[in-house]
Protein backbone atom coordinates (compact mmCIF):
# COMPACT_ATOMS: atom_id res chain seq x y z
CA UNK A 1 -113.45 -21.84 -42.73
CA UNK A 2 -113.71 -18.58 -44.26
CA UNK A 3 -114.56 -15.27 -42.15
CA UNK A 4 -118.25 -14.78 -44.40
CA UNK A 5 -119.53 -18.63 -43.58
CA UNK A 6 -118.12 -18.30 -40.14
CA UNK A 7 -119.51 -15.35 -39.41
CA UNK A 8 -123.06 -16.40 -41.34
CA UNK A 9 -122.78 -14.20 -44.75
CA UNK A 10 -123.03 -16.04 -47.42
CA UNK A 11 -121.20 -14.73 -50.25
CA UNK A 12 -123.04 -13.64 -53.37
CA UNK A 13 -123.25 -15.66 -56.08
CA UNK A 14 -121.34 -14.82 -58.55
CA UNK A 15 -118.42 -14.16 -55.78
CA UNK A 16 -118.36 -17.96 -54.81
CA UNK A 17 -118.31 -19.26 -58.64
CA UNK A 18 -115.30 -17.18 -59.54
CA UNK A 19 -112.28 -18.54 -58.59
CA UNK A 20 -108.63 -17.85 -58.76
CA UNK A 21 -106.53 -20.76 -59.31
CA UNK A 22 -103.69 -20.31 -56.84
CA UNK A 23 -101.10 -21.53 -59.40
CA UNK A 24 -102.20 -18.75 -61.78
CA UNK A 25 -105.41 -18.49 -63.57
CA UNK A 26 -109.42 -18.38 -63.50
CA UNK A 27 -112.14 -20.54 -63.17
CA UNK A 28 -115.83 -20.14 -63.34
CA UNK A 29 -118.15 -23.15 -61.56
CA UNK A 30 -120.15 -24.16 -64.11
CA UNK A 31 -121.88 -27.37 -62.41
CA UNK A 32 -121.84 -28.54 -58.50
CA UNK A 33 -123.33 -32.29 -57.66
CA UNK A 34 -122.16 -32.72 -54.39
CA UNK A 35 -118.79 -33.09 -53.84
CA UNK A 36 -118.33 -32.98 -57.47
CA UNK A 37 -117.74 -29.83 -59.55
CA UNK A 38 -116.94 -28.83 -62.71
CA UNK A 39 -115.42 -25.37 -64.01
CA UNK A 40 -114.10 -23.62 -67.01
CA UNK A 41 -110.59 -22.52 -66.77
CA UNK A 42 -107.88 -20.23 -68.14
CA UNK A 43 -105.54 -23.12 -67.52
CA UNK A 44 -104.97 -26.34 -67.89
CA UNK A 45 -104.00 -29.10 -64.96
CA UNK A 46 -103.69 -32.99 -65.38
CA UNK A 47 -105.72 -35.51 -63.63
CA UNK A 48 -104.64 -36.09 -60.17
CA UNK A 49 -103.47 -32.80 -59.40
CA UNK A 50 -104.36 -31.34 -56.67
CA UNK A 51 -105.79 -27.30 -56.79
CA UNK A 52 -106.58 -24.63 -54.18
CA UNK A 53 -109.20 -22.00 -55.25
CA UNK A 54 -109.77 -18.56 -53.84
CA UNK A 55 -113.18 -16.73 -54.46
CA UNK A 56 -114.03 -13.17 -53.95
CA UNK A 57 -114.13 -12.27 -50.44
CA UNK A 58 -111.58 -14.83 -49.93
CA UNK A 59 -113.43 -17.83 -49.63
CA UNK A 60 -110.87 -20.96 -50.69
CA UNK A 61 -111.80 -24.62 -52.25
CA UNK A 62 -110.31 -27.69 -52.55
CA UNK A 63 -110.25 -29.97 -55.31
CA UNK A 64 -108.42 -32.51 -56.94
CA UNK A 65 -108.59 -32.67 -60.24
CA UNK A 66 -110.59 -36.21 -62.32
CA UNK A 67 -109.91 -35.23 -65.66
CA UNK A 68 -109.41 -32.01 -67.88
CA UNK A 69 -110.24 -31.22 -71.65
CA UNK A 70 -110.25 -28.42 -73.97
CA UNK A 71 -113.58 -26.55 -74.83
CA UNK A 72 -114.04 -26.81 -78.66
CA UNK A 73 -115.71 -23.51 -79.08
CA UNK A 74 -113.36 -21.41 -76.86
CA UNK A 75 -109.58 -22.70 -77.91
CA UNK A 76 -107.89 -20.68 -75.06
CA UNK A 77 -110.60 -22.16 -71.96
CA UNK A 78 -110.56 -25.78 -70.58
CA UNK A 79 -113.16 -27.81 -68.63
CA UNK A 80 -112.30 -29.39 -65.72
CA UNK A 81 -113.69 -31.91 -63.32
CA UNK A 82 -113.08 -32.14 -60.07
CA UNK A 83 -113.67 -33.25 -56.73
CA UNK A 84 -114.07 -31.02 -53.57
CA UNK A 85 -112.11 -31.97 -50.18
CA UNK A 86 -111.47 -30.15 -47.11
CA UNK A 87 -115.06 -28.61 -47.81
CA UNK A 88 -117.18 -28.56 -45.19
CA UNK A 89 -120.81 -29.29 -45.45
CA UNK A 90 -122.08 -25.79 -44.72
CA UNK A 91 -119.67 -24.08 -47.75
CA UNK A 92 -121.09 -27.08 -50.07
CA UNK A 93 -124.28 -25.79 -49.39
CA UNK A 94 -123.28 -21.94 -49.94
CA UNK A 95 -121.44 -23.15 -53.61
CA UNK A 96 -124.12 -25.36 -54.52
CA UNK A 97 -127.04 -22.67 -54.08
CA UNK A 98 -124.91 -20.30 -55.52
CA UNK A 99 -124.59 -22.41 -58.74
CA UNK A 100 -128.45 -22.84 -58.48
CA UNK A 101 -129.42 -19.64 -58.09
CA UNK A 102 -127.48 -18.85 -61.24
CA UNK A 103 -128.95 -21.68 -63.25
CA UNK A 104 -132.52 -20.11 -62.21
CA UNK A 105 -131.49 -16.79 -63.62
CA UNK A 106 -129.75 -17.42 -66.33
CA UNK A 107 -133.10 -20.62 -67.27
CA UNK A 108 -135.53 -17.18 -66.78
CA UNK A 109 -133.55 -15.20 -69.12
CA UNK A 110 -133.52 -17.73 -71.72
């Protein structure tokens, strides 16, 4: 568990929905359902493979990865899905508000 949720600061937004692949890379969480989550990446990885994630502030994720494409409109960016393990319930929470508070903002914008 990561020294913000343990200590009870939750991480701002935008800090837990960019990631840093720890194979090289970055990711931004574009979509959390649960243990499910899907993010646009600077690389690719096949189906299967297992990822570790670090956010700003140092928060890490797990996921294994269910399948991975390229984005049509972006040539150099791929989306992946994934699954979440080794999460537990309260940092779910944290990256699932934090992906609906940015869906809010960015829906008011529009």
């Amino acid at each position: 568990m990561s020294d913000e949720v343990a200590s009870g600061t939750v991480p701002s937004p935008e800090g837990l929905l960019s990631w840093e692949w720890s194979r090289g890379g970055r990711a931004q969480v574009m979509r959390v359902d649960g243990a499910f989550v899907t993010v646009h990446s600077t690389a690719a990885f096949p189906p299967g493979a297992p990822l570790t994630a670090v956010a700003k502030g140092g928060h890490q994720f797990e996921m294994k990865v269910r399948g991975c494409r390229k984005l049509l409109l972006q040539p150099d960016m791929f989306e992946i899905d994934g699954k979440l393990f080794n999460l537990s319930k309260e940092s779910r929470e944290h990256l699932r508000a934090a992906a609906d508070s940015l869906l809010l903002q960015h829906g008011a914008d529009a």
